[in-house]
C-alpha atoms as a PDB file:
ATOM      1  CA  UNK A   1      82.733  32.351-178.241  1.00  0.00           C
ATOM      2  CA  UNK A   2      82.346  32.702-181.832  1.00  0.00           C
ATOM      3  CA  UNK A   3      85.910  34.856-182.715  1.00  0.00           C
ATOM      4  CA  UNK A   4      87.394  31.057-180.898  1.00  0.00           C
ATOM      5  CA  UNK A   5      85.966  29.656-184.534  1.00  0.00           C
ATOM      6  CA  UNK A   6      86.937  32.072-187.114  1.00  0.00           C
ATOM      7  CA  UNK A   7      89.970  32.937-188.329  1.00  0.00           C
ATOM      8  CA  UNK A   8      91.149  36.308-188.184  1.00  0.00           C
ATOM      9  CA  UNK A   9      90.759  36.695-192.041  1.00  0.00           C
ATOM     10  CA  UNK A  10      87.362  35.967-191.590  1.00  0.00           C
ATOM     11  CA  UNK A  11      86.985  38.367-188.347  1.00  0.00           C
ATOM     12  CA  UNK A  12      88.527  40.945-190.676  1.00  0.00           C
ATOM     13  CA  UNK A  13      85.958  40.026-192.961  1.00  0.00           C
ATOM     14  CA  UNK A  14      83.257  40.508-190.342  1.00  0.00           C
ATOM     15  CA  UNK A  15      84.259  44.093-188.851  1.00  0.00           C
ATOM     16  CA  UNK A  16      84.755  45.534-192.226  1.00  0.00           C
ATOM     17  CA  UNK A  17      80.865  44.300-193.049  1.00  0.00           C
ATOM     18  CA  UNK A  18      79.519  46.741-190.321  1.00  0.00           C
ATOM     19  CA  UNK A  19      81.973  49.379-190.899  1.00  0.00           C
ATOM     20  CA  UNK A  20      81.097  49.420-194.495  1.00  0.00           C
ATOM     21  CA  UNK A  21      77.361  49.407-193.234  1.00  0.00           C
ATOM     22  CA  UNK A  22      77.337  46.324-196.085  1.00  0.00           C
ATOM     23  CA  UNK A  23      74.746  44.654-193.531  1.00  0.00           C
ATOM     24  CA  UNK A  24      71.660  46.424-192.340  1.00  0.00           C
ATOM     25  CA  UNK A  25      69.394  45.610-189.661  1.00  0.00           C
ATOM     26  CA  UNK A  26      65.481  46.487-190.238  1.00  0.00           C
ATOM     27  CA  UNK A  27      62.934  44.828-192.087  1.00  0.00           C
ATOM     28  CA  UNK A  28      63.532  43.675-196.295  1.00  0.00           C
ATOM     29  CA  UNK A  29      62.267  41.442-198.891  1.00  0.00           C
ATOM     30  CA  UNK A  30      64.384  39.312-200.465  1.00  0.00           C
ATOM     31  CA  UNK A  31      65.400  37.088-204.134  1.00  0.00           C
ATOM     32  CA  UNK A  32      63.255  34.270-201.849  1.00  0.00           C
ATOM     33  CA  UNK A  33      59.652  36.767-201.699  1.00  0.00           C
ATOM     34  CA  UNK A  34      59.723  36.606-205.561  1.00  0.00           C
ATOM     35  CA  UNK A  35      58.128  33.114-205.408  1.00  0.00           C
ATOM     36  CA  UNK A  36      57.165  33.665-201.911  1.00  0.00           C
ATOM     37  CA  UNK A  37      55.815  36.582-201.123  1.00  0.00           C
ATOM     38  CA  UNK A  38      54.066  36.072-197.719  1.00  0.00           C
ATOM     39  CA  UNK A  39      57.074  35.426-196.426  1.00  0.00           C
ATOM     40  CA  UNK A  40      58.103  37.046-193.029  1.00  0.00           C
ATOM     41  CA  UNK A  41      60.541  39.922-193.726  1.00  0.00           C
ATOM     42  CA  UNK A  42      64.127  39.763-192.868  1.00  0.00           C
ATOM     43  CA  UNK A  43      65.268  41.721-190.030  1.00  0.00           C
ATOM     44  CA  UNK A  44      69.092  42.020-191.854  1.00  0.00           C
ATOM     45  CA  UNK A  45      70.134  42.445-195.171  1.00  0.00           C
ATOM     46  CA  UNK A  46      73.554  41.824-196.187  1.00  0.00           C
ATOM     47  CA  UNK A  47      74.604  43.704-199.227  1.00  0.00           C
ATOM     48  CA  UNK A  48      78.440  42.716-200.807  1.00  0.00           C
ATOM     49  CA  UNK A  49      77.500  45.054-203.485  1.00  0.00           C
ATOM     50  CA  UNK A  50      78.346  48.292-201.354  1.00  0.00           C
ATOM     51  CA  UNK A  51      82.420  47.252-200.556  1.00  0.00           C
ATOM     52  CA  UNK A  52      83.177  48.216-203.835  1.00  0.00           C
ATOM     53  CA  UNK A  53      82.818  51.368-202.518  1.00  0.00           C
ATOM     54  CA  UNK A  54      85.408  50.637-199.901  1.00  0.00           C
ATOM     55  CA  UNK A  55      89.024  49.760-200.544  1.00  0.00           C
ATOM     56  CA  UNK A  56      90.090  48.077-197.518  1.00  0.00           C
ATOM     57  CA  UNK A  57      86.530  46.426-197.156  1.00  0.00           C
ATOM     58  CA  UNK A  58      87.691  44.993-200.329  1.00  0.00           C
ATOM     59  CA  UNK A  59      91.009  43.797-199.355  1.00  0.00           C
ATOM     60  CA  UNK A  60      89.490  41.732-196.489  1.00  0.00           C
ATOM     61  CA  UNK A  61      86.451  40.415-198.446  1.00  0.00           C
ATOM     62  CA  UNK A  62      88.639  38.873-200.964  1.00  0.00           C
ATOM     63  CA  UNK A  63      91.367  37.497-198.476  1.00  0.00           C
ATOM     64  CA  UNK A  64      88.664  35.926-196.745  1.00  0.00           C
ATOM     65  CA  UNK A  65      87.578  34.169-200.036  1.00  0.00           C
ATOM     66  CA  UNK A  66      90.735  33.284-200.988  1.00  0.00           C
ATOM     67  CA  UNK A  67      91.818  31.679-197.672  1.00  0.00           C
ATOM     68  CA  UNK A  68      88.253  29.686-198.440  1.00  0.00           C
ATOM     69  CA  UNK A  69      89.099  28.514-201.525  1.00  0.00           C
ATOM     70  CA  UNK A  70      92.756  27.666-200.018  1.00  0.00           C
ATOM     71  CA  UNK A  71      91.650  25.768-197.074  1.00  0.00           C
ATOM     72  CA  UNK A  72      89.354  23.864-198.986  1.00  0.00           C
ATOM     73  CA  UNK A  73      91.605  22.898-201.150  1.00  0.00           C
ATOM     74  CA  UNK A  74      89.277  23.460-204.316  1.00  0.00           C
ATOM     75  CA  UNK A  75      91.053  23.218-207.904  1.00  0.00           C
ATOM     76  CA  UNK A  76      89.725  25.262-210.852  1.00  0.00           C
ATOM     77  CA  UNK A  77      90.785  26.222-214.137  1.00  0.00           C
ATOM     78  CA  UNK A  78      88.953  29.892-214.344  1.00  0.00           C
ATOM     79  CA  UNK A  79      86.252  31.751-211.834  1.00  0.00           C
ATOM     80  CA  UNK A  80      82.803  31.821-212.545  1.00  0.00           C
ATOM     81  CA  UNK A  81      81.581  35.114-210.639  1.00  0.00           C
ATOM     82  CA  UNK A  82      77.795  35.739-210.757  1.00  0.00           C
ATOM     83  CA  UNK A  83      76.748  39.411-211.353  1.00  0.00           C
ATOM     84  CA  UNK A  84      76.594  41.270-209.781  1.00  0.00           C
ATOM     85  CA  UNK A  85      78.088  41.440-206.702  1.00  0.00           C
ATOM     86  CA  UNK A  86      80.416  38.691-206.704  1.00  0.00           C
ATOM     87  CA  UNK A  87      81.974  40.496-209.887  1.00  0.00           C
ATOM     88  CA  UNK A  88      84.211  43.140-208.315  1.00  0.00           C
ATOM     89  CA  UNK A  89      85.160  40.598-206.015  1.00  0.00           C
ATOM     90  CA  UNK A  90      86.327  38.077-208.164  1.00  0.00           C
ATOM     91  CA  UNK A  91      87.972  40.530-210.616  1.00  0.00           C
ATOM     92  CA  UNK A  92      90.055  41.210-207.511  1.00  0.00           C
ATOM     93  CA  UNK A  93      90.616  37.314-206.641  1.00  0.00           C
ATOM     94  CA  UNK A  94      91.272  36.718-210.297  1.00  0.00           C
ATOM     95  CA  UNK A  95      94.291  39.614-210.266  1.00  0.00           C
ATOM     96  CA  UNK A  96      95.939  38.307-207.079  1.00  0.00           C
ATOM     97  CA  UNK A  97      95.672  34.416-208.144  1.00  0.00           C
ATOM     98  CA  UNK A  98      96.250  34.755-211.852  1.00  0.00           C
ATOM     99  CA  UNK A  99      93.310  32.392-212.164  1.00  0.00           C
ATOM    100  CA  UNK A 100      91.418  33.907-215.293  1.00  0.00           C
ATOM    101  CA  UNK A 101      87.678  34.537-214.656  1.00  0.00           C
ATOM    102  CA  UNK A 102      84.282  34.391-216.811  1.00  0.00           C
ATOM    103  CA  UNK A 103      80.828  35.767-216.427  1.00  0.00           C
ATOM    104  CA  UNK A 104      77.653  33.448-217.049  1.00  0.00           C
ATOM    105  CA  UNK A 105      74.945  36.198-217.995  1.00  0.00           C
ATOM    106  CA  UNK A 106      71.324  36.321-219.745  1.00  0.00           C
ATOM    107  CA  UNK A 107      71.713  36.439-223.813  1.00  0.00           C
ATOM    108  CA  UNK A 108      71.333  39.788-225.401  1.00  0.00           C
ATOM    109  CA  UNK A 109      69.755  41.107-228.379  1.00  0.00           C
ATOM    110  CA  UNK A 110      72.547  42.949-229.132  1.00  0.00           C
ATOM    111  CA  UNK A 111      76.525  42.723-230.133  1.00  0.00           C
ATOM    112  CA  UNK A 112      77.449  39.168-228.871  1.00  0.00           C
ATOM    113  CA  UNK A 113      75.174  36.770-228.727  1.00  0.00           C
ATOM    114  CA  UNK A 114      77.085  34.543-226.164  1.00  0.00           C
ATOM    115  CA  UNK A 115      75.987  33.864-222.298  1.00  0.00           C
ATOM    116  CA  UNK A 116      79.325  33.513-220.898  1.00  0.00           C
ATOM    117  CA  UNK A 117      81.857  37.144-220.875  1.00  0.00           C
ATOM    118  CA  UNK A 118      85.336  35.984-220.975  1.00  0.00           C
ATOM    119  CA  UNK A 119      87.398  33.060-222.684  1.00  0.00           C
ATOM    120  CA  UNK A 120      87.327  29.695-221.413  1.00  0.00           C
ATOM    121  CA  UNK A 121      87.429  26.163-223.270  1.00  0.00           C
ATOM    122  CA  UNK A 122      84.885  23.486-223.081  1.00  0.00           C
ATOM    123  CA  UNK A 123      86.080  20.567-220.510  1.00  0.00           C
ATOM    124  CA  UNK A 124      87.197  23.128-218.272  1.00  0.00           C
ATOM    125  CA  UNK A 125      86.521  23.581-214.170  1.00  0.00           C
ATOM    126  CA  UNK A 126      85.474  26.415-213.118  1.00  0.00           C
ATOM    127  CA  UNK A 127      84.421  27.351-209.829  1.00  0.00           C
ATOM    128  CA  UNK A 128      81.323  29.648-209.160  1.00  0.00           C
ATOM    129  CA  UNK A 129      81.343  32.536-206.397  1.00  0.00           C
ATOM    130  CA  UNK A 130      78.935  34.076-205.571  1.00  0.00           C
ATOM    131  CA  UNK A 131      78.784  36.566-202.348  1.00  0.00           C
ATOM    132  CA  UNK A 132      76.126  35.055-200.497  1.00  0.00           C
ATOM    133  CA  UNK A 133      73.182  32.338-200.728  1.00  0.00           C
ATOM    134  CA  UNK A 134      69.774  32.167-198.975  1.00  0.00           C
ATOM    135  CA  UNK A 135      67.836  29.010-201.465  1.00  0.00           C
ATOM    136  CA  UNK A 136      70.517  28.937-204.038  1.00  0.00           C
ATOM    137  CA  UNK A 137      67.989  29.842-207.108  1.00  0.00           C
ATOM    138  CA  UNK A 138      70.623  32.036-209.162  1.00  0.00           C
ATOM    139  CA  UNK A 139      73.642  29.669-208.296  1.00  0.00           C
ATOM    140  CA  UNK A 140      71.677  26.751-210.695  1.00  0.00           C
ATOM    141  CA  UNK A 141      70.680  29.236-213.022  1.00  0.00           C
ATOM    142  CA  UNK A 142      74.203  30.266-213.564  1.00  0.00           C
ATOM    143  CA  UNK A 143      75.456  26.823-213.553  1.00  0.00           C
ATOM    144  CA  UNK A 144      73.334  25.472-216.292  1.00  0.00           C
ATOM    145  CA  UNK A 145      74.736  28.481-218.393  1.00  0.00           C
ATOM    146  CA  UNK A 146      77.918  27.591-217.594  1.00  0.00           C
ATOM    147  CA  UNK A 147      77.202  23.586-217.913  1.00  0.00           C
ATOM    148  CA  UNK A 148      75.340  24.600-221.160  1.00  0.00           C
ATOM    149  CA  UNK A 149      78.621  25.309-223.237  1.00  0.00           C
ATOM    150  CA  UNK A 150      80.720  22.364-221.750  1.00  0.00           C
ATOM    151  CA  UNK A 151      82.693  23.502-218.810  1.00  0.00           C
ATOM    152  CA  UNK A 152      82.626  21.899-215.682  1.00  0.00           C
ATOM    153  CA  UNK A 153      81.246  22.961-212.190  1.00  0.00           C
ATOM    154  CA  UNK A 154      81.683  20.832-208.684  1.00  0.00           C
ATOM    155  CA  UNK A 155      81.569  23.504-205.745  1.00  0.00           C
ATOM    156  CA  UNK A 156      80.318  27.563-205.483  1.00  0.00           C
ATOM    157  CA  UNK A 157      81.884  29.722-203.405  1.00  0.00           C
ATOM    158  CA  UNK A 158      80.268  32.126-200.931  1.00  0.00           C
ATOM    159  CA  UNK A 159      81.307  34.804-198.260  1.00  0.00           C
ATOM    160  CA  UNK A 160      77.991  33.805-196.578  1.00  0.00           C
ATOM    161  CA  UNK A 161      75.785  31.652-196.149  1.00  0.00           C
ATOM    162  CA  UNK A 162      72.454  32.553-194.720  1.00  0.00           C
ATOM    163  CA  UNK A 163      71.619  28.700-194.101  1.00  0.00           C
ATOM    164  CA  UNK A 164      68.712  28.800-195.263  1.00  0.00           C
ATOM    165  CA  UNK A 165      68.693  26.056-197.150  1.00  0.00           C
ATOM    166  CA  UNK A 166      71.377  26.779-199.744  1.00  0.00           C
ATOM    167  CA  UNK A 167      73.631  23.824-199.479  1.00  0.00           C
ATOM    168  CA  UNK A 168      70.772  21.476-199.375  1.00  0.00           C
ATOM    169  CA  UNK A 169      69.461  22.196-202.445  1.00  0.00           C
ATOM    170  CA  UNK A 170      72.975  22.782-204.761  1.00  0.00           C
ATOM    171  CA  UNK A 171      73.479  19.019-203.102  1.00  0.00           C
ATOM    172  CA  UNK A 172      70.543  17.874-204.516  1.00  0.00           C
ATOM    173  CA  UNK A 173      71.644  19.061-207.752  1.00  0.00           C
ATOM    174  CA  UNK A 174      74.881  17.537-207.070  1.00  0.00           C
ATOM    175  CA  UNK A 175      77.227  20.491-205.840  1.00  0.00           C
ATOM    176  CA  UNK A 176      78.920  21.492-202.978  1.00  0.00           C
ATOM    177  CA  UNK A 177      78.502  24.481-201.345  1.00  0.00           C
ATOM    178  CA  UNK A 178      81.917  26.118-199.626  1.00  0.00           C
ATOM    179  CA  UNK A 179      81.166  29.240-197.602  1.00  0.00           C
ATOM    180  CA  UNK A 180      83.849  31.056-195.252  1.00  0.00           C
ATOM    181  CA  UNK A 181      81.333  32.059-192.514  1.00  0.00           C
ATOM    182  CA  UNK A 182      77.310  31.303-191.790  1.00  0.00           C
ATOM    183  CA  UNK A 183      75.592  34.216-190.846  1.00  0.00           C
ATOM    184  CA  UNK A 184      75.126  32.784-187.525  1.00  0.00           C
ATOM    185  CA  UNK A 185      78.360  32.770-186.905  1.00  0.00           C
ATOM    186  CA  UNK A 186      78.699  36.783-188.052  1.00  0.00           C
ATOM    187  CA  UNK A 187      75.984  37.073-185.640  1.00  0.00           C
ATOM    188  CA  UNK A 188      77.600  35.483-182.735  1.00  0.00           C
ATOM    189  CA  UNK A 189      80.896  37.502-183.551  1.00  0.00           C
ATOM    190  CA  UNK A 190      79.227  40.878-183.730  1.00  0.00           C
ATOM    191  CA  UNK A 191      76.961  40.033-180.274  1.00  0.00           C
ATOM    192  CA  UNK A 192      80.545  39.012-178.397  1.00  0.00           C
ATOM    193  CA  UNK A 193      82.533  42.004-180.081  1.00  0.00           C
ATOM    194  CA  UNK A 194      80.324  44.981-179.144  1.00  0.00           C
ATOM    195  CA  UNK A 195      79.232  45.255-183.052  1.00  0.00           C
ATOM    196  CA  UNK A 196      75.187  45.138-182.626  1.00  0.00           C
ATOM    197  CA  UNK A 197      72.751  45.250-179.999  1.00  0.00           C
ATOM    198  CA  UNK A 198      71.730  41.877-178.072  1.00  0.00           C
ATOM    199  CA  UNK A 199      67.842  42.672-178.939  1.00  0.00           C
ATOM    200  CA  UNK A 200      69.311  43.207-182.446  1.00  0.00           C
ATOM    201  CA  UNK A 201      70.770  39.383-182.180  1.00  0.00           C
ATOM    202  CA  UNK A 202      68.058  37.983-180.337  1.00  0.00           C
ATOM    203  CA  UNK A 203      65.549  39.049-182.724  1.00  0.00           C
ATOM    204  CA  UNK A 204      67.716  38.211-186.204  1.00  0.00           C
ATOM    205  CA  UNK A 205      68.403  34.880-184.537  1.00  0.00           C
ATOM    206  CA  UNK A 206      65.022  34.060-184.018  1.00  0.00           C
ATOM    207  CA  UNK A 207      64.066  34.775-187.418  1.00  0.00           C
ATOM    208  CA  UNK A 208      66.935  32.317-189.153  1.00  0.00           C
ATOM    209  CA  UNK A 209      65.808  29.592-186.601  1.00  0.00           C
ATOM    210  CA  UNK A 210      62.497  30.231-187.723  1.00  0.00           C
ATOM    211  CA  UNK A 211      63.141  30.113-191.383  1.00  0.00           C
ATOM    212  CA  UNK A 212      66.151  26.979-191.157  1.00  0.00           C
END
């Protein structure tokens, strides 16, 4: 059963995603129907964005991306979180670790002219988070910001990933992609906890092994 392969930070994690109501179950379009828009809907959409909105959600969001970046055993110098959603999250990480934090962004017209928020020093590691990836687009397009001014980057971070080919394509670019649960396995945990319907797993199921 799938709570036998997640740790109880991460089933933490899980609950406090549908109590939150940061995952919803319907039909959406998604970063991925930019570029291709005939593609079939999603039947869930997971949105990190809403736990700032929830304390506790919080507290087991980050622990679950902290015991990630633990268990991995991934070194960094500062946090690279990409806005927005991974922001409030890593602001949070950032506090508890003491591990300073940046923010790659778009140049502006106005004030600073800089793409990166924050201090940092060229040479430096820094380790992207992100909360979740589907193709991985926005993860390259914030690392060649980042790369652009001299720091470093050899792994990003997620809460999840969809596996939808993520990891395959920040390998090809010659990262590693650390994630502390697949949505699969949030599936599986919800279906054997009581947390969602089985028609509502059968059918998001059949969509990711449709789209893997």
């Amino acid at each position: 059963m799938a709570h036998e392969t997640m740790t109880p930070l991460q089933r933490a994690f899980a609950d406090e995603l549908l109590a939150s109501g940061a995952v919803k179950f319907g039909a959406f379009r998604l970063k991925l129907h930019e570029r291709q828009p005939d593609a079939p809907l999603a039947p869930i959409y997971v949105n990190l964005r809403a736990l700032q909105s929830f304390p506790d959600a919080m507290d087991a969001t980050v622990a679950a991306l902290r015991e990630l970046i633990a268990a991995r055993g991934v070194v960094c110098t500062r946090y690279a979180g990409i806005p927005l959603a991974a922001t409030p999250l890593v602001a949070v990480l950032s506090h508890l670790t003491r591990i300073p934090m940046i923010t790659p962004r778009e140049p502006k017209t106005h004030g600073l002219a800089g793409t990166i928020d924050g201090a940092y020093t060229p040479g430096e590691t820094v380790l992207v988070i992100d909360d979740l990836v589907t193709h991985a687009e926005s993860k390259i397009e914030a690392i060649r910001v980042l790369e652009a001014v001299g720091l470093v980057v050899r792994d990003v971070a997620v809460l999840v990933d969809r596996e939808q080919g993520g990891a395959a394509s920040l390998a090809a670019a010659g990262y590693t992609l650390r994630a502390a649960v697949t949505l699969r396995q949030l599936l599986d945990y919800w279906r054997d906890s009581s947390g969602i319907a089985a028609a509502t797993y059968e059918t998001v199921r059949a969509y990711l092994d449709r789209e893997a």
